[in-house]
N, C-alpha and C. Protein backbone atom coordinates (compact mmCIF):
# COMPACT_ATOMS: atom_id res chain seq x y z
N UNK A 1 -18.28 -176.55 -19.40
CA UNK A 1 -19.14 -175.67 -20.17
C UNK A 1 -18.41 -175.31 -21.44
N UNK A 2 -19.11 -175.75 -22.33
CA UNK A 2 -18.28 -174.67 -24.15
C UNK A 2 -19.46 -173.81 -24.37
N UNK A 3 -18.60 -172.72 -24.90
CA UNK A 3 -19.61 -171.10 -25.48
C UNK A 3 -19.18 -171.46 -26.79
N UNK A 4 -19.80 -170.70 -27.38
CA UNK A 4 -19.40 -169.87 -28.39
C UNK A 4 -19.99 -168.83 -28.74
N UNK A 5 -19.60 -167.39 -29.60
CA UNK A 5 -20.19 -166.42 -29.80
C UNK A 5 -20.14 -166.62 -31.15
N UNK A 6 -21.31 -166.37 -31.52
CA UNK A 6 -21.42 -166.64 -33.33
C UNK A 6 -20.81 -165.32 -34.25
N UNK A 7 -21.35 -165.30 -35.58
CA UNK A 7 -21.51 -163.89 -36.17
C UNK A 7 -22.50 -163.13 -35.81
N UNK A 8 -22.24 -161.77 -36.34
CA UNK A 8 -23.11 -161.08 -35.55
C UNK A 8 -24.65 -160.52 -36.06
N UNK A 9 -24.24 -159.39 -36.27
CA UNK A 9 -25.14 -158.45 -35.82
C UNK A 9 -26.51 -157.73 -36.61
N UNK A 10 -26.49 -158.62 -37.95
CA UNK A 10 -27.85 -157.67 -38.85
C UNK A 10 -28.71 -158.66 -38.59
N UNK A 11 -29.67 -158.23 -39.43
CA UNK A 11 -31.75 -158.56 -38.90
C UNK A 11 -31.33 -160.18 -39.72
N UNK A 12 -32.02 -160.87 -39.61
CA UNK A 12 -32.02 -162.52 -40.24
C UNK A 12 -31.88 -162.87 -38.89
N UNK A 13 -31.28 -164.42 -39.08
CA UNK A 13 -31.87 -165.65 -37.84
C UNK A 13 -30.09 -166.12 -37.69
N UNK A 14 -29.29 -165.82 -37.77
CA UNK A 14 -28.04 -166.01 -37.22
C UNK A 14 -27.76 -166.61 -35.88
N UNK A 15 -27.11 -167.06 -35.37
CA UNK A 15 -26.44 -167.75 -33.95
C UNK A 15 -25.42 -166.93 -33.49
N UNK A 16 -26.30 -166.29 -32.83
CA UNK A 16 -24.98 -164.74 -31.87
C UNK A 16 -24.43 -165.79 -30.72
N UNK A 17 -24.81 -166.72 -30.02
CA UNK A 17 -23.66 -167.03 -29.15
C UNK A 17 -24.82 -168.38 -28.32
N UNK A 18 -24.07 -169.40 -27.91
CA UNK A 18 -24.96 -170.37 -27.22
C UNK A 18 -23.76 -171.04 -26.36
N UNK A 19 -24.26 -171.48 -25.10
CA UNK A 19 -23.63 -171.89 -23.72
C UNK A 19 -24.51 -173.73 -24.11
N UNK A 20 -23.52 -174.77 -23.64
CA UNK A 20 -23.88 -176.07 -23.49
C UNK A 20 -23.12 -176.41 -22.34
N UNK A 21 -24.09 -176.33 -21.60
CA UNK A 21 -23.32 -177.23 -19.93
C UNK A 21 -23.27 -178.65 -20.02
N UNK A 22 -22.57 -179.70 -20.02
CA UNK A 22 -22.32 -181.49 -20.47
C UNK A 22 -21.52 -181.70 -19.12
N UNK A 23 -22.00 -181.56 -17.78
CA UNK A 23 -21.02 -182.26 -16.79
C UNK A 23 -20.65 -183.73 -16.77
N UNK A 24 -19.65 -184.53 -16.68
CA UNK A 24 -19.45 -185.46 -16.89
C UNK A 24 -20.76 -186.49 -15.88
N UNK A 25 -20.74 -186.26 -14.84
CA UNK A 25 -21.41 -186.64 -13.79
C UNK A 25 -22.64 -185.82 -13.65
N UNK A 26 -24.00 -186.66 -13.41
CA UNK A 26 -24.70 -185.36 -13.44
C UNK A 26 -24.97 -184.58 -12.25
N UNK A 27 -25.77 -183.67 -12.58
CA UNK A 27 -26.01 -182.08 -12.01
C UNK A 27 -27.10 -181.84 -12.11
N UNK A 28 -27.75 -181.93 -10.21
CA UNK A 28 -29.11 -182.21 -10.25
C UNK A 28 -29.64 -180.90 -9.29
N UNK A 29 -30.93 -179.86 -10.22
CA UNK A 29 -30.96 -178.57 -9.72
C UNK A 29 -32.60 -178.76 -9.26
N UNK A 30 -32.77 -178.31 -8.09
CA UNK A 30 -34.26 -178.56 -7.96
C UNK A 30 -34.67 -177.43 -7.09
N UNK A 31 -36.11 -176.88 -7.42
CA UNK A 31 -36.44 -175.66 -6.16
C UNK A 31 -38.19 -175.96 -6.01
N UNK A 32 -38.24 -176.09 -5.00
CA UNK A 32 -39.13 -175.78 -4.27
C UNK A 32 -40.24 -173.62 -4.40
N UNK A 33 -39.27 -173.13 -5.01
CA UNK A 33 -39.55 -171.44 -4.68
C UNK A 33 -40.73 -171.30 -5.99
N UNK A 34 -41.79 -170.41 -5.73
CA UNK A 34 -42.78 -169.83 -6.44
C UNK A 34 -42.43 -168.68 -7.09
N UNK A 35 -40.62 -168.41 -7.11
CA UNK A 35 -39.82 -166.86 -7.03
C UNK A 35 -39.47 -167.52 -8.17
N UNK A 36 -39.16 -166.66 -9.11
CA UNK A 36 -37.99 -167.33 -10.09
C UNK A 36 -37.25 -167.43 -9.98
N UNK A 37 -35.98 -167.96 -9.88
CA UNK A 37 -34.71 -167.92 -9.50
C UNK A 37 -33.88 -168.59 -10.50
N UNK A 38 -32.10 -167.62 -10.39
CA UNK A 38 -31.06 -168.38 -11.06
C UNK A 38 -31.07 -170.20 -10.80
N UNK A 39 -30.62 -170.84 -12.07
CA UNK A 39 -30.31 -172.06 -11.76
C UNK A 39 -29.26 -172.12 -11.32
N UNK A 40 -27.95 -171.34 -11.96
CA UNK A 40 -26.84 -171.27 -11.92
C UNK A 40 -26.33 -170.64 -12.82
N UNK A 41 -25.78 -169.22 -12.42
CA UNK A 41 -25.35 -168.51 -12.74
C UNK A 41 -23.33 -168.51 -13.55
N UNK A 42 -23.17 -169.55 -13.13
CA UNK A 42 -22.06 -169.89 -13.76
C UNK A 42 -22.10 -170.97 -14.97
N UNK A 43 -22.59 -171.46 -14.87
CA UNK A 43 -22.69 -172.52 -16.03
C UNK A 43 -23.90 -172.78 -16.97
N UNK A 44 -25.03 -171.62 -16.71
CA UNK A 44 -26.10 -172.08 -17.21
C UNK A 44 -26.21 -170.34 -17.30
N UNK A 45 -25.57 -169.48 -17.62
CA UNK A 45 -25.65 -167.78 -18.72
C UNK A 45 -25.26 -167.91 -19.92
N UNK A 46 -25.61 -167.16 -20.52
CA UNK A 46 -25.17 -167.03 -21.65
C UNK A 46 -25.12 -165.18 -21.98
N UNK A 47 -23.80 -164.73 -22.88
CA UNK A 47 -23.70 -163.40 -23.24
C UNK A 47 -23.70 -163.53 -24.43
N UNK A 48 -24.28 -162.40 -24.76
CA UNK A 48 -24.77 -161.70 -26.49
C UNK A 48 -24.62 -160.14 -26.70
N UNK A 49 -24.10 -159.95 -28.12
CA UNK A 49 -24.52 -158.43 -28.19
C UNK A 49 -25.47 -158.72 -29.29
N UNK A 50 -26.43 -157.86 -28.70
CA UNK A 50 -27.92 -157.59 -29.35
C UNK A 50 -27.95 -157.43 -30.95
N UNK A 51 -28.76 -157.90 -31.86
CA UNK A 51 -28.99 -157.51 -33.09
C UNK A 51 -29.21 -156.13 -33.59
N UNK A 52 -29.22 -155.75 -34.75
CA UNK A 52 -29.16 -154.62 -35.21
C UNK A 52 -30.79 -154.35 -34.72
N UNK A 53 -32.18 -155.20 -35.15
CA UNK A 53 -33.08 -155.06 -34.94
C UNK A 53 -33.60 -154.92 -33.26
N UNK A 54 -32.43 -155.31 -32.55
CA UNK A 54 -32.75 -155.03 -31.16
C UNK A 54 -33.84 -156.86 -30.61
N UNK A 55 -33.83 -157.68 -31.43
CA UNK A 55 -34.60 -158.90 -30.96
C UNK A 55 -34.71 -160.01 -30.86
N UNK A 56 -34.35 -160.94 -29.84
CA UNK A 56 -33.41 -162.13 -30.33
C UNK A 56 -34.62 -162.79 -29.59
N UNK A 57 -34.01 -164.56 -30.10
CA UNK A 57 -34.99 -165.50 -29.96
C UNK A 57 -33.94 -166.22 -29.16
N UNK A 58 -34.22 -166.54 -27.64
CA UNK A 58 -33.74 -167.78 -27.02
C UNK A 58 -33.84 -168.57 -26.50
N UNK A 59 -33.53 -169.84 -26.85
CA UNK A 59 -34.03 -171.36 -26.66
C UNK A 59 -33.15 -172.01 -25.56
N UNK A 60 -33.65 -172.00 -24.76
CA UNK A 60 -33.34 -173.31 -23.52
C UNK A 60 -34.02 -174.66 -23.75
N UNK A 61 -33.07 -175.37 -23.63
CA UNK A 61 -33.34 -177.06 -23.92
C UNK A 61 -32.45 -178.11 -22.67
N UNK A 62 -33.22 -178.50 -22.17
CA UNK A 62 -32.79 -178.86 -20.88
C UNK A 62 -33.69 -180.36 -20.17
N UNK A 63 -33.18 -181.19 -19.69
CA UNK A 63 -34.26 -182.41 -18.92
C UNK A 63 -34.71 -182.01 -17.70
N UNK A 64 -36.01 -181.98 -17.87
CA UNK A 64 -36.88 -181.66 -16.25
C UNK A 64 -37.60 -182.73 -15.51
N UNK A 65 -37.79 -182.42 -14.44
CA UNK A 65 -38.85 -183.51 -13.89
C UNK A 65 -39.59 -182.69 -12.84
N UNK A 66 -41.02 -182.70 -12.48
CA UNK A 66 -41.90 -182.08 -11.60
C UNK A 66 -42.76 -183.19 -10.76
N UNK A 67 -42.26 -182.93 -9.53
CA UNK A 67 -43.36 -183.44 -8.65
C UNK A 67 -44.04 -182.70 -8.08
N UNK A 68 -45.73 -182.76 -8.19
CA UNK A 68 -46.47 -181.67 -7.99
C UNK A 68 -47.21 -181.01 -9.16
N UNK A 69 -47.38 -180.12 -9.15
CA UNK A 69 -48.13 -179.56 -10.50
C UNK A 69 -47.26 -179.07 -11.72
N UNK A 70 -46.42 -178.02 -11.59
CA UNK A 70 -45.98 -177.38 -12.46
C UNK A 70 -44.34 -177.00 -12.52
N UNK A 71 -43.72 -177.01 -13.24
CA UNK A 71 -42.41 -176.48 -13.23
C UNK A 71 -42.24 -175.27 -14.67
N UNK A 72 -41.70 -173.87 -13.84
CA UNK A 72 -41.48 -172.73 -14.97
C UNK A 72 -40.12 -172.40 -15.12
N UNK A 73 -39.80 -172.16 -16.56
CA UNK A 73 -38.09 -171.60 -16.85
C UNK A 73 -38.46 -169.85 -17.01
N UNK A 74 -37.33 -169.21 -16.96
CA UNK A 74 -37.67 -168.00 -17.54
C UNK A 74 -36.29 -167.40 -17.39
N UNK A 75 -35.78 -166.32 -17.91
CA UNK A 75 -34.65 -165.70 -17.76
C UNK A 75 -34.53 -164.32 -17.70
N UNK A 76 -33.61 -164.61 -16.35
CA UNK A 76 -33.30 -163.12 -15.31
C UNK A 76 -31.84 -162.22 -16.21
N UNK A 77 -31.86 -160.97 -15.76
CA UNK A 77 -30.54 -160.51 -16.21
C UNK A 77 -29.47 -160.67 -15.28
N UNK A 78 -28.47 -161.04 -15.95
CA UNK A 78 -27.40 -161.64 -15.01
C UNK A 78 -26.75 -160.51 -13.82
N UNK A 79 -26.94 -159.38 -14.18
CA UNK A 79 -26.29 -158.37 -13.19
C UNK A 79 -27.69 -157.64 -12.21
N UNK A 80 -28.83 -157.66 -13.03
CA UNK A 80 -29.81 -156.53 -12.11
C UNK A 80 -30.93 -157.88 -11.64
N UNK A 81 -30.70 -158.76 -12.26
CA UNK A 81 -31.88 -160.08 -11.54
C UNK A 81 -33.02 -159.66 -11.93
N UNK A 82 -33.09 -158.86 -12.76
CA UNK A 82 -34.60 -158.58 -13.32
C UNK A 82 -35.47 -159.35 -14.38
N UNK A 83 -36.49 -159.70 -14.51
CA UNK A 83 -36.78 -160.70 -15.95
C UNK A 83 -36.65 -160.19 -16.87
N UNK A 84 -36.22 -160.82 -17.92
CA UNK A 84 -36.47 -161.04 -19.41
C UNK A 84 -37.24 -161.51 -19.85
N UNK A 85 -38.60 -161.04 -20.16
CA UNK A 85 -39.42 -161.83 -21.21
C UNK A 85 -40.37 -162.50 -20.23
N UNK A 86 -40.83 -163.26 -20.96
CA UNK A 86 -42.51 -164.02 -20.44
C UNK A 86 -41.52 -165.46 -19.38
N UNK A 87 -42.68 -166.00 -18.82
CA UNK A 87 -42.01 -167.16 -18.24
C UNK A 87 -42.96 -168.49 -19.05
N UNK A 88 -42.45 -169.20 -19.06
CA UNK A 88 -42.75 -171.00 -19.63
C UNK A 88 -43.64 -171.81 -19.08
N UNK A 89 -44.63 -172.58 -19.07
CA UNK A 89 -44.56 -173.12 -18.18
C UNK A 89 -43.87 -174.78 -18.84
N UNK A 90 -43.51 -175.71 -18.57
CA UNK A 90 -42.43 -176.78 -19.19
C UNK A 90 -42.48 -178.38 -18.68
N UNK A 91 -43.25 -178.24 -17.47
CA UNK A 91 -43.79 -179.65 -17.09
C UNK A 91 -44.93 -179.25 -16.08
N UNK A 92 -45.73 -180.43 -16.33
CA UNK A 92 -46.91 -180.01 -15.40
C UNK A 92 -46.94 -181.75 -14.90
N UNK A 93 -47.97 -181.65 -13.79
CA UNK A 93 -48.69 -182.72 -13.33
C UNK A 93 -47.53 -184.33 -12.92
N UNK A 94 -46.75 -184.12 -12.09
CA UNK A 94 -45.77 -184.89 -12.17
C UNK A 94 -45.43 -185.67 -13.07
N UNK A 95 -44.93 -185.11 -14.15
CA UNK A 95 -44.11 -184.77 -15.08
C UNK A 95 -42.99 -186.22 -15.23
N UNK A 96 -42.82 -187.01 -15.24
CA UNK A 96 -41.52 -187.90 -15.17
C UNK A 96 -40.14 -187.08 -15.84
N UNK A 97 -39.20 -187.66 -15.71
CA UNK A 97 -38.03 -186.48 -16.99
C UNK A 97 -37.98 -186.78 -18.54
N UNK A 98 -37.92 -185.71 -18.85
CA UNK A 98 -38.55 -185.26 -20.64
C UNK A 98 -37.42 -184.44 -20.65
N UNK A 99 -36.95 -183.97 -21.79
CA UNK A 99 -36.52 -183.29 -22.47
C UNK A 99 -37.26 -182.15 -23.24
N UNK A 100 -37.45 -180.73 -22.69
CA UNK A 100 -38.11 -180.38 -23.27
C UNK A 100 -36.94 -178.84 -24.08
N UNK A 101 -37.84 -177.95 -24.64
CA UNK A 101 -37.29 -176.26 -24.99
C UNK A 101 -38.00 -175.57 -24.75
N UNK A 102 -37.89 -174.36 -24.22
CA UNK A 102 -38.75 -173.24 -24.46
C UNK A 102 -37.85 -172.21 -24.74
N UNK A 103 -38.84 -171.13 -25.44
CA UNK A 103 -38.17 -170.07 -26.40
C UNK A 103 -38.58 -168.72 -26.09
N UNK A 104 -37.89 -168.02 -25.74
CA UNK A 104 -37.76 -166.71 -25.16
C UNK A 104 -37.64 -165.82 -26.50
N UNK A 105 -38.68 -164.85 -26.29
CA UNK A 105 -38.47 -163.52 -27.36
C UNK A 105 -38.43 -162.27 -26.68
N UNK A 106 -36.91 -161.74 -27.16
CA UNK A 106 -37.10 -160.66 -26.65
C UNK A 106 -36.45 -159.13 -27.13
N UNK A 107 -37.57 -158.48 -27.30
CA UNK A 107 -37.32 -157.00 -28.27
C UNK A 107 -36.65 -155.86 -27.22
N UNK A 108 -36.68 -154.72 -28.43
CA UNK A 108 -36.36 -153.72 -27.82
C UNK A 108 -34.99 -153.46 -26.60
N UNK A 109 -33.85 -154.47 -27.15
CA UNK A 109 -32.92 -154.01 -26.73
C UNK A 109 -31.97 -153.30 -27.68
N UNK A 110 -30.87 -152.72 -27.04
CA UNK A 110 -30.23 -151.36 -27.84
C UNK A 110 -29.18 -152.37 -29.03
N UNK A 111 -29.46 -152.45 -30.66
CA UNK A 111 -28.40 -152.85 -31.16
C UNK A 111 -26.71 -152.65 -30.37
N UNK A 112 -26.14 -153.65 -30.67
CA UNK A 112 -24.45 -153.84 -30.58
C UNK A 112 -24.35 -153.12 -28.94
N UNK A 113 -25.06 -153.50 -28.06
CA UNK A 113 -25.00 -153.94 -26.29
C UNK A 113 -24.72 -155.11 -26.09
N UNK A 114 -23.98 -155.31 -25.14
CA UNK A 114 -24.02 -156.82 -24.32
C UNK A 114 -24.56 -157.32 -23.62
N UNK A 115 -25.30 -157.82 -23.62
CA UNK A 115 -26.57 -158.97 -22.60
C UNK A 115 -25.59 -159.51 -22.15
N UNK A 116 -26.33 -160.42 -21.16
CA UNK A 116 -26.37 -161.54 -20.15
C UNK A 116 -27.45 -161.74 -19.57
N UNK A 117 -27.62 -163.52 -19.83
CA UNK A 117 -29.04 -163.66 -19.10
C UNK A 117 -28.74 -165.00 -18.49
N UNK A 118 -29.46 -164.90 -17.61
CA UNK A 118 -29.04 -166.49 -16.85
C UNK A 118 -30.25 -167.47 -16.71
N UNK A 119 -29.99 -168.57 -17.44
CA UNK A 119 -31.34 -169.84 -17.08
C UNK A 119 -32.31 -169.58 -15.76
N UNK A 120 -32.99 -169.35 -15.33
CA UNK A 120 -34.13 -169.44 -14.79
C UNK A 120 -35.22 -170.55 -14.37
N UNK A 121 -35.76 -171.15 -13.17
CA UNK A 121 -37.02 -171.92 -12.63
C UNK A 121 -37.19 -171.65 -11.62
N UNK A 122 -38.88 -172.32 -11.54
CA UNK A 122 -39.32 -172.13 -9.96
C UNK A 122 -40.03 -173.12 -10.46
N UNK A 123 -41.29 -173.10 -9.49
CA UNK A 123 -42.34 -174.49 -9.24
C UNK A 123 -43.66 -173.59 -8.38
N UNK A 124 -44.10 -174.65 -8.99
CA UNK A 124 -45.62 -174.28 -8.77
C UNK A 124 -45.71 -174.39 -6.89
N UNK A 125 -46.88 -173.89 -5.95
CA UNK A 125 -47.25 -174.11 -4.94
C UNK A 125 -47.23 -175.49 -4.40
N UNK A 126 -46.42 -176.63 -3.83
CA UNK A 126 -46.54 -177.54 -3.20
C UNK A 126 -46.07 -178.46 -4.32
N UNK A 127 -45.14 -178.05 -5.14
CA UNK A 127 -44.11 -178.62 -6.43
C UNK A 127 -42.61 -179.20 -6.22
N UNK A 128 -42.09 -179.48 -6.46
CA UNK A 128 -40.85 -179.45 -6.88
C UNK A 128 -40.32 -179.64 -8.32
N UNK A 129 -39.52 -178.20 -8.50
CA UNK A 129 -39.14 -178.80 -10.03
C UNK A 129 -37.77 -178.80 -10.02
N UNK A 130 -37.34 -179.97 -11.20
CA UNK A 130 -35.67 -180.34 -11.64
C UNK A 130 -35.41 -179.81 -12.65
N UNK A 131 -34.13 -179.68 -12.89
CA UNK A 131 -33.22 -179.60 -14.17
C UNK A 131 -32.25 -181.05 -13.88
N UNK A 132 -32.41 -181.53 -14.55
CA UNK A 132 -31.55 -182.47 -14.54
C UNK A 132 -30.03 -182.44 -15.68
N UNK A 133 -28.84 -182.73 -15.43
CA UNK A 133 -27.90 -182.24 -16.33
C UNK A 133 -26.62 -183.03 -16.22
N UNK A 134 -25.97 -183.53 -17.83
CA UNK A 134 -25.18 -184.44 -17.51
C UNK A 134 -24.89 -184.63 -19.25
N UNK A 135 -23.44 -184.48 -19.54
CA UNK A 135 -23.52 -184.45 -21.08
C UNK A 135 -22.55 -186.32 -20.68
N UNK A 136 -23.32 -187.20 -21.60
CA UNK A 136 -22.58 -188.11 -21.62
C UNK A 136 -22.01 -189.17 -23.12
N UNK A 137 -21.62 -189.61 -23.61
CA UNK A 137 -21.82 -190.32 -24.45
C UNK A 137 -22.22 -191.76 -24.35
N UNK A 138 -23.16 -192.87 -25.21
CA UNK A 138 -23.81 -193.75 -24.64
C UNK A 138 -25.03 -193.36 -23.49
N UNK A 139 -25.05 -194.38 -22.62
CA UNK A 139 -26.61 -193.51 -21.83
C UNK A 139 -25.92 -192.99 -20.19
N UNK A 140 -26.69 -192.03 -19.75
CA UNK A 140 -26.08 -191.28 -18.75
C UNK A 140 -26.37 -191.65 -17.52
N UNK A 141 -25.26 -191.50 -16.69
CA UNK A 141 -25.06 -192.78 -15.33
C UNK A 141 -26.74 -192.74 -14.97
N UNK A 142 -27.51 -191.45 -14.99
CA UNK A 142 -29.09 -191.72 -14.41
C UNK A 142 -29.85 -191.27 -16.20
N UNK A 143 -30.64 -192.40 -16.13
CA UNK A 143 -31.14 -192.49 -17.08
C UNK A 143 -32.03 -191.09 -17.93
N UNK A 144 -32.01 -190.26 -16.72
CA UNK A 144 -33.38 -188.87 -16.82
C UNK A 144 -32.11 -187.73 -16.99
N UNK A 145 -31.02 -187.40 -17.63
CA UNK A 145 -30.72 -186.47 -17.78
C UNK A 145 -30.40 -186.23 -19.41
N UNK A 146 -29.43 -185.39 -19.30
CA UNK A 146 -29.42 -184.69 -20.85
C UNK A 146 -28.31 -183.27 -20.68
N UNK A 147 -27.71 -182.95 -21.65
CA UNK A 147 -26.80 -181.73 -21.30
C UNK A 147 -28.39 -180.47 -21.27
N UNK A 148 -27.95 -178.97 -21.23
CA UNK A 148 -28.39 -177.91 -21.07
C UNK A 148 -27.91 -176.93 -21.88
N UNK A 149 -28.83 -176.91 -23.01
CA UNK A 149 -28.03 -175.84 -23.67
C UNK A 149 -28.78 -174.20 -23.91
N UNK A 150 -28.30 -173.57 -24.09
CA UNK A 150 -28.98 -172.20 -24.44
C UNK A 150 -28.55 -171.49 -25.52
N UNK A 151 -29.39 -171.28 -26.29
CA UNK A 151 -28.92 -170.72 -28.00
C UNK A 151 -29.62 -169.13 -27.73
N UNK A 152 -28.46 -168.40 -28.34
CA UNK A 152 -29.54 -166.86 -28.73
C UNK A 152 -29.36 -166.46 -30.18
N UNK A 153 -30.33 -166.38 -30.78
CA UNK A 153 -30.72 -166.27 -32.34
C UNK A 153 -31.04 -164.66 -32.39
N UNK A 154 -30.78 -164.06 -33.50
CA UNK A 154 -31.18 -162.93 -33.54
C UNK A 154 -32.32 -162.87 -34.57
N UNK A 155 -33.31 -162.38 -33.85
CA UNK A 155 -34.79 -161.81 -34.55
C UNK A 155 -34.91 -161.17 -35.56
């Protein structure tokens, strides 16, 4: 996993901090649950202190695959497991693996606090959805993956 925490903290579109998970080998996450749940809480969070305006924009970009109807991302807080923000929905209708993003907005937190939020999925009723993950150079030992990254922009 490489972080980095960007500059900080006034209103504009800056890069406060982004997590890229690239396992050499890939890293294959799949759930069955209609719950949202951590993907992985170690390698797939990311920490920020909040903008002056209190509202950041964050982008998960990640390879999925759904068998079944639907697969959703969304992001929990890393200490109380509570959501952040709206949920995605990111593949539907058995889905083959794509590369997709979805983008999280989210206000009204206290300028110069520290977040943590952790990647997020579930699956639709009688679904299964993937993250598929694997940073490689050239093409990756399974053809359907891609690293995982998470950017937080300030609003």
């Amino acid at each position: 996993m490489s972080t980095h925490g960007g500059a900080g903290g006034g209103g504009g579109t800056s890069l406060l901090a982004r997590v890229q998970y690239v396992p050499s080998l890939e890293d294959t996450y799949s759930t069955t649950s209609q719950t949202v749940a951590v993907v992985d809480a170690t390698n797939l969070t990311v920490s920020f202190k909040a903008p002056a305006s209190g509202d950041v924009l964050i982008r998960l970009t990640g390879t999925v695959e759904v068998t079944g109807t639907y697969e959703y991302w969304a992001l929990l807080d890393h200490t109380s497991s509570a959501q952040r923000g709206s949920t995605a929905t990111v593949a539907g209708a058995n889905d083959a693996a794509n590369a997709v993003t979805a983008v999280f907005l989210l206000t009204g937190l206290t300028p110069n606090t520290t977040y943590q939020v952790d990647w997020a999925f579930a699956a639709a009723s009688g679904s299964t959805a993937y993250l598929i993950v694997q940073g490689a150079t050239g093409i990756p030992s399974q053809a359907n993956a891609g690293p995982a990254t998470m950017e937080v922009w300030s609003a």
